[in-house]
N, C-alpha and C. Protein backbone atom coordinates (compact mmCIF):
# COMPACT_ATOMS: atom_id res chain seq x y z
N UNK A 1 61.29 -20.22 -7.44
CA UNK A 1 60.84 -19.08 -8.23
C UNK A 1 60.96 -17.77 -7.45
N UNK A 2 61.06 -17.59 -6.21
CA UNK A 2 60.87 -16.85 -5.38
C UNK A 2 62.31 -16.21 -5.25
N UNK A 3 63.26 -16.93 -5.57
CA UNK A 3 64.83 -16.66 -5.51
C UNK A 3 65.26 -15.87 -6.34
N UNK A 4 64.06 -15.97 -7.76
CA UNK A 4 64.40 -15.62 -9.22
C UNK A 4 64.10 -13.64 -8.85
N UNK A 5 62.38 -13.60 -8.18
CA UNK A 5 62.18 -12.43 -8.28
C UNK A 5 62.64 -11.35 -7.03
N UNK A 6 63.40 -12.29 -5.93
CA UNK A 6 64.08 -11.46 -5.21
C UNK A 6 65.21 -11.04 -5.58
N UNK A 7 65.92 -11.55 -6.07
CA UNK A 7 67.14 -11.09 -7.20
C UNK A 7 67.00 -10.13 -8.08
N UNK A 8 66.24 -10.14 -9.14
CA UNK A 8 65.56 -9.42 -9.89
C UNK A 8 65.46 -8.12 -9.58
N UNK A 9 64.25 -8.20 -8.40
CA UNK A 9 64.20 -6.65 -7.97
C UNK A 9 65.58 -6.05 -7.33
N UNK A 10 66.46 -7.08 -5.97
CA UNK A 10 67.62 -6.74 -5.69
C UNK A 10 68.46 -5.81 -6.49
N UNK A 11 69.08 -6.33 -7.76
CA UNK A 11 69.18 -5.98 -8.99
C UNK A 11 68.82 -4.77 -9.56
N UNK A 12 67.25 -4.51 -9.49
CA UNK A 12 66.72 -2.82 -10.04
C UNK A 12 66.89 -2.25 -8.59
N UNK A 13 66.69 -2.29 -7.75
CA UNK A 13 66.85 -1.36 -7.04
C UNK A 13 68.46 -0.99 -6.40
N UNK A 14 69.30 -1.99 -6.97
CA UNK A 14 70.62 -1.11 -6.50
C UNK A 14 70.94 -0.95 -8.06
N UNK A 15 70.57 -0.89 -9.53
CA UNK A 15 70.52 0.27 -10.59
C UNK A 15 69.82 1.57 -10.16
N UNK A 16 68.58 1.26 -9.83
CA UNK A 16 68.08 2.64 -8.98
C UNK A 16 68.66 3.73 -8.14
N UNK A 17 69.18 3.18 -7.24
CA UNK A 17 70.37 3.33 -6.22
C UNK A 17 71.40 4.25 -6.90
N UNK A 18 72.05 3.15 -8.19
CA UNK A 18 73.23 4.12 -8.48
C UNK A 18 73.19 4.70 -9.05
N UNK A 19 72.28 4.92 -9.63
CA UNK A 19 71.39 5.68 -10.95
C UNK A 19 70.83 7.18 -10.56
N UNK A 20 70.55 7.19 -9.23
CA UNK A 20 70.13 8.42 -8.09
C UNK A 20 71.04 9.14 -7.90
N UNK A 21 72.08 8.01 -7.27
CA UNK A 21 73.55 8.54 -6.98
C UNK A 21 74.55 9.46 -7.70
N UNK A 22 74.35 8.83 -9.18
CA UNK A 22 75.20 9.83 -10.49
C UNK A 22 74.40 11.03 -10.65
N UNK A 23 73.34 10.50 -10.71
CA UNK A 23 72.57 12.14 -11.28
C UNK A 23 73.05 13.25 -10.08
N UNK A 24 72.81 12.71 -8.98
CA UNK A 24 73.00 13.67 -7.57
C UNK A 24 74.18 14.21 -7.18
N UNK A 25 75.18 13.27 -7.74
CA UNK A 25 76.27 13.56 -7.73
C UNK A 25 77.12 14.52 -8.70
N UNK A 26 76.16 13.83 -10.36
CA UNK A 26 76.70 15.08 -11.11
C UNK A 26 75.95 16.80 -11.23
N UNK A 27 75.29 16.53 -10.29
CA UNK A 27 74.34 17.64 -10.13
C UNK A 27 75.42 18.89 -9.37
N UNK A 28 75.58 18.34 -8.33
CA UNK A 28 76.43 18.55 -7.29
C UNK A 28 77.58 19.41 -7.80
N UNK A 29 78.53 18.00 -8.47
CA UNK A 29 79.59 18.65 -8.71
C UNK A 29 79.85 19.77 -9.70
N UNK A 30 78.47 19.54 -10.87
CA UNK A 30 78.13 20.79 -11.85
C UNK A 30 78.23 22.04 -11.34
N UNK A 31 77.34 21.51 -9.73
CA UNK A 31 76.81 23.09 -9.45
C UNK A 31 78.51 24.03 -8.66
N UNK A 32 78.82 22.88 -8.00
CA UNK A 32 80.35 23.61 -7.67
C UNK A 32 81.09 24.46 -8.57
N UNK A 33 81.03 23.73 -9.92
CA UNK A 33 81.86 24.59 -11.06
C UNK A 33 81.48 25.65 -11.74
N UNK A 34 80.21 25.98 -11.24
CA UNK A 34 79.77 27.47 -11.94
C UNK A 34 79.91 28.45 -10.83
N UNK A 35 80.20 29.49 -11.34
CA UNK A 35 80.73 30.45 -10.80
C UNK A 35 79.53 31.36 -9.96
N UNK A 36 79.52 31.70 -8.74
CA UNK A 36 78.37 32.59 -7.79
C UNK A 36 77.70 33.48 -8.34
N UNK A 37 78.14 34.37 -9.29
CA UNK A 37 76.99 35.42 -10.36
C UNK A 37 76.74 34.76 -10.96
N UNK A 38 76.73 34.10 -11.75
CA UNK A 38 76.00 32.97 -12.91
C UNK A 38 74.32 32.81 -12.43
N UNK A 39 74.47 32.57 -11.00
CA UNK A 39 73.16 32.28 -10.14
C UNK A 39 71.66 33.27 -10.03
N UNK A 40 72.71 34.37 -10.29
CA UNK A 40 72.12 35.54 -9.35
C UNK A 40 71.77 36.12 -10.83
N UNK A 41 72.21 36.35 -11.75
CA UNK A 41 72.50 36.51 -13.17
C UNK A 41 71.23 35.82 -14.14
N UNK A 42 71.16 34.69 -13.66
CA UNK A 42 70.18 34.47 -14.24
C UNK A 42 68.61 34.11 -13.58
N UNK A 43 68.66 34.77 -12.40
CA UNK A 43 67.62 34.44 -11.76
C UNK A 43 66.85 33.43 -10.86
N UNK A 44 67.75 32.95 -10.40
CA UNK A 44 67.96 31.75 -10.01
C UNK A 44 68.34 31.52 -8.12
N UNK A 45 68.18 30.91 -7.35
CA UNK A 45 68.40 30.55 -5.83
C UNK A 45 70.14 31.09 -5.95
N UNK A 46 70.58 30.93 -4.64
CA UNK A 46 71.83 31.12 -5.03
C UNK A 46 73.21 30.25 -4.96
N UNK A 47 74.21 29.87 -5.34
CA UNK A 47 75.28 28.84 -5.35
C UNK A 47 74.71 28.16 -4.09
N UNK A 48 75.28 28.68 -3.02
CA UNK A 48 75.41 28.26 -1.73
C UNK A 48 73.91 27.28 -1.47
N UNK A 49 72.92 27.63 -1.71
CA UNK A 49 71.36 27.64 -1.94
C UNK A 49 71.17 25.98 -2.56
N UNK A 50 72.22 26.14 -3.40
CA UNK A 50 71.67 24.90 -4.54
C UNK A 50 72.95 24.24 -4.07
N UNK A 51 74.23 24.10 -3.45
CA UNK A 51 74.69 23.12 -2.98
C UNK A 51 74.52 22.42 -1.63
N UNK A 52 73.70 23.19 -0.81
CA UNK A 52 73.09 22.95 0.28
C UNK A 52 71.67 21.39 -0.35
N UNK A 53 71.33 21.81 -0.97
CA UNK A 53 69.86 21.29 -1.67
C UNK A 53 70.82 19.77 -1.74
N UNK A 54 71.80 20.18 -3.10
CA UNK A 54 71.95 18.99 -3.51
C UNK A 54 72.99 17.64 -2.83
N UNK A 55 74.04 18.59 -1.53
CA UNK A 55 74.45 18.19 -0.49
C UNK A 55 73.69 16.74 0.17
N UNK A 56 72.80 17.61 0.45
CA UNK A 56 71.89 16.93 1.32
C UNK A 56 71.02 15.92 1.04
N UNK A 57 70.86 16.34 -0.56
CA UNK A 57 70.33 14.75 -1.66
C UNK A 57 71.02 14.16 -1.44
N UNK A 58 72.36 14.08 -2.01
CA UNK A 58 73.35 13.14 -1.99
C UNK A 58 73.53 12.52 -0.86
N UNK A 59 74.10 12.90 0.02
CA UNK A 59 73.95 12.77 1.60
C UNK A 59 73.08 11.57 2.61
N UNK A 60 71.70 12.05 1.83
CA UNK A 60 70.68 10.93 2.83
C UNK A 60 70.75 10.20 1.43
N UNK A 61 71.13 10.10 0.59
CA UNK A 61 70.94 8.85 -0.78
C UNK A 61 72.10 7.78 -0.16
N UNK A 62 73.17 8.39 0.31
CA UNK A 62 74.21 7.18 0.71
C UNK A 62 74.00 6.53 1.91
N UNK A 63 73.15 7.41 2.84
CA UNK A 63 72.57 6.96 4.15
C UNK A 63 71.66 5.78 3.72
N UNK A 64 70.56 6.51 3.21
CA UNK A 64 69.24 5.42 3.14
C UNK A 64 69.13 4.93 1.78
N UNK A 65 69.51 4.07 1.62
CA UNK A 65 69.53 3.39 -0.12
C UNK A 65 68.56 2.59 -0.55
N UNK A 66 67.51 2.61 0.27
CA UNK A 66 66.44 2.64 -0.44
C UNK A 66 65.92 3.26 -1.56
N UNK A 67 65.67 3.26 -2.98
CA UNK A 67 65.79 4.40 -3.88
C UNK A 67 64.09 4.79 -3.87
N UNK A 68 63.47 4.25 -3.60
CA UNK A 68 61.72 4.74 -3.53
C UNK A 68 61.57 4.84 -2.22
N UNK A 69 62.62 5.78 -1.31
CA UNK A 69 62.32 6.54 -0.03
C UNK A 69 61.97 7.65 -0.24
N UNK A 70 60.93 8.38 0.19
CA UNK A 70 60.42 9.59 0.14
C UNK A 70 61.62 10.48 -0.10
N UNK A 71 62.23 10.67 1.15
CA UNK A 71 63.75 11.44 0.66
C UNK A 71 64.19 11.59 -0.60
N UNK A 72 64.39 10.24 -0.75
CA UNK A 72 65.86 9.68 -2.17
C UNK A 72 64.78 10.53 -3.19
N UNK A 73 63.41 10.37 -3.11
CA UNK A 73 62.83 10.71 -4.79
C UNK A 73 62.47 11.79 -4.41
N UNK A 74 62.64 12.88 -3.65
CA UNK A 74 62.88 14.12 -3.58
C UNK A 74 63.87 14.79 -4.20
N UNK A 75 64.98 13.91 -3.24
CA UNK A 75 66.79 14.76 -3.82
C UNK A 75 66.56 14.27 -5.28
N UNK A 76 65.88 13.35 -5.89
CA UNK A 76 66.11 12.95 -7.55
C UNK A 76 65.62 14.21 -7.82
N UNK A 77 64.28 14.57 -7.46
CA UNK A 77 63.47 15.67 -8.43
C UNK A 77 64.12 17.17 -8.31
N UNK A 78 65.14 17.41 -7.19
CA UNK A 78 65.58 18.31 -6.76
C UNK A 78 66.67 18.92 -7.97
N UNK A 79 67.39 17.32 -7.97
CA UNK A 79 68.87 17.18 -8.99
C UNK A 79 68.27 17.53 -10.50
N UNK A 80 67.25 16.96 -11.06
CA UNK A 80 66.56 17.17 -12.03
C UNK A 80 66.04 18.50 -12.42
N UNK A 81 65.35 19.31 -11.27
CA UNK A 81 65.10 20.35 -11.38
C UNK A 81 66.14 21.31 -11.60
N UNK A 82 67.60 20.80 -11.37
CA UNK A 82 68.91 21.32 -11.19
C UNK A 82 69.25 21.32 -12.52
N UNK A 83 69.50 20.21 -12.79
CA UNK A 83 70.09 19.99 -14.16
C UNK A 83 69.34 20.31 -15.55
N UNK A 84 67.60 20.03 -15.37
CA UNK A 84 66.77 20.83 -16.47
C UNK A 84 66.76 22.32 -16.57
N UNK A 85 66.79 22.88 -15.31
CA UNK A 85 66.52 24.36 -15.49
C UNK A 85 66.95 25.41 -15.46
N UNK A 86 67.96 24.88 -13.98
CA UNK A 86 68.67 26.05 -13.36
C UNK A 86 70.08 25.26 -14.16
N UNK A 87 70.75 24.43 -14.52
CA UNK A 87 71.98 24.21 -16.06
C UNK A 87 72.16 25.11 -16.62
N UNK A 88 70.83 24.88 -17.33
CA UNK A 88 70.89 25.61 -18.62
C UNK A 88 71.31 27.02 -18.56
N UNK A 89 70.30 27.57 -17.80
CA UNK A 89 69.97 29.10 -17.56
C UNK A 89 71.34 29.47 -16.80
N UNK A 90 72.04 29.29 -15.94
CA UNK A 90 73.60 29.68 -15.46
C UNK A 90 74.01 29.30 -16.46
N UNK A 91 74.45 28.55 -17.18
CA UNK A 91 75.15 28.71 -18.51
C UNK A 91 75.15 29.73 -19.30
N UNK A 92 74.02 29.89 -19.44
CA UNK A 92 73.53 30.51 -20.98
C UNK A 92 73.63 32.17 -20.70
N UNK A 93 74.29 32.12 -19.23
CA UNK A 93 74.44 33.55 -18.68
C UNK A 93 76.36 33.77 -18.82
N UNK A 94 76.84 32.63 -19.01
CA UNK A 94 78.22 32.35 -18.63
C UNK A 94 78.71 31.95 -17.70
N UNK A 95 78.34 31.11 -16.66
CA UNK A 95 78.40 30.98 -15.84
C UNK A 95 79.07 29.24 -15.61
N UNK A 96 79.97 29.06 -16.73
CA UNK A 96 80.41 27.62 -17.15
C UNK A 96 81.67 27.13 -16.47
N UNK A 97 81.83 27.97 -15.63
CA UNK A 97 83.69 27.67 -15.02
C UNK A 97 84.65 28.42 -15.83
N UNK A 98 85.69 28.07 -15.80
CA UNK A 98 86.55 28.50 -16.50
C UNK A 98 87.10 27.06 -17.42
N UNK A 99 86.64 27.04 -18.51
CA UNK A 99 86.95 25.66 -19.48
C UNK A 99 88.40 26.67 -20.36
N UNK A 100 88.73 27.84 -20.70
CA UNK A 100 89.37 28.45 -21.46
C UNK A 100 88.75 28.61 -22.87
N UNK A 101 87.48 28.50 -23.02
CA UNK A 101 86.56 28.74 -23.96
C UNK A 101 86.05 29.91 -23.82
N UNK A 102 86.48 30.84 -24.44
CA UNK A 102 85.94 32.51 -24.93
C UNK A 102 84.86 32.55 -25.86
N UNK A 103 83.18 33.15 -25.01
CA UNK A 103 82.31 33.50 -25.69
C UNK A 103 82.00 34.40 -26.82
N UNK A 104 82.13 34.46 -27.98
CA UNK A 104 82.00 35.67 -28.47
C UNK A 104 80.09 35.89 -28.84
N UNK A 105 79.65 37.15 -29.72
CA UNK A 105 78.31 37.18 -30.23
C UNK A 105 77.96 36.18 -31.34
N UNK A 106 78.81 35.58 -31.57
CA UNK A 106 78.20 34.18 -32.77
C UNK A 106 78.86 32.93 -32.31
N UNK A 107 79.45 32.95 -31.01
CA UNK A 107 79.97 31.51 -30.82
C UNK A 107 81.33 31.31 -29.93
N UNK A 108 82.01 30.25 -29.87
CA UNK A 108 82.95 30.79 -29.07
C UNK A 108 84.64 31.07 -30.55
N UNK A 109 85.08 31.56 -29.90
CA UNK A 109 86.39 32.34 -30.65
C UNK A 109 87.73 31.78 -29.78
C-alpha cells in the first residue's frame, strides 16, 4: 500500500513541478514580448525589473524541483502576480509586441 501512495504523490508533485514551470515560463516569455514603454505606460516596475523577477523564478524552479519550496511558491505568486495584473494593464496600454494588429478607438482595423 505504501508503493501505491508514494507514487501517487511522486506523480502530483512532478504535475506540480511542471505546472510551475509553464506558468513561469509563459510568464517570462510574455514579458519579453512587450515592448519597454508598455511598462512605464502603465504604471508598472520596469521590463528589465520583471524579467529579472521572473528569470530567477524560473531559474531556481529547474534547480530545486521541489514544487512546495519556499522559493518555487514565491516565483509561482510572482508569475501570477505577472500574468493577473501587470498582463493586462501593459496590454491595455499597447504594449502587445508587434502581432501586425492595428488598434483603432472601437477595435482593431
Amino acid at each position: 500500500m505504501l508503493d501505491v501512495f508514494g507514487s501517487v504523490q511522486g506523480i502530483v508533485s512532478l504535475a506540480l513541478t511542471l505546472g510551475a514551470l509553464g506558468v513561469k515560463g509563459y510568464a517570462l516569455f510574455d514579458a519579453f514580448r512587450v515592448k519597454q514603454e508598455a511598462y512605464s505606460l502603465a504604471g508598472k516596475l520596469t521590463k528589465n525589473i520583471w524579467l529579472l523577477i521572473l528569470g530567477v523564478a524560473l531559474a531556481v524552479n529547474i534547480v530545486v524541483l521541489n514544487p512546495l519550496n519556499f522559493l518555487n511558491l514565491i516565483g509561482v505568486v510572482a508569475a501570477a502576480v505577472y500574468l493577473v495584473d501587470v498582463r493586462p494593464a501593459v496590454k491595455q496600454v499597447g504594449g502587445g509586441g508587434s502581432r501586425g494588429t492595428h488598434m483603432g478607438p472601437y477595435g482593431p482595423w
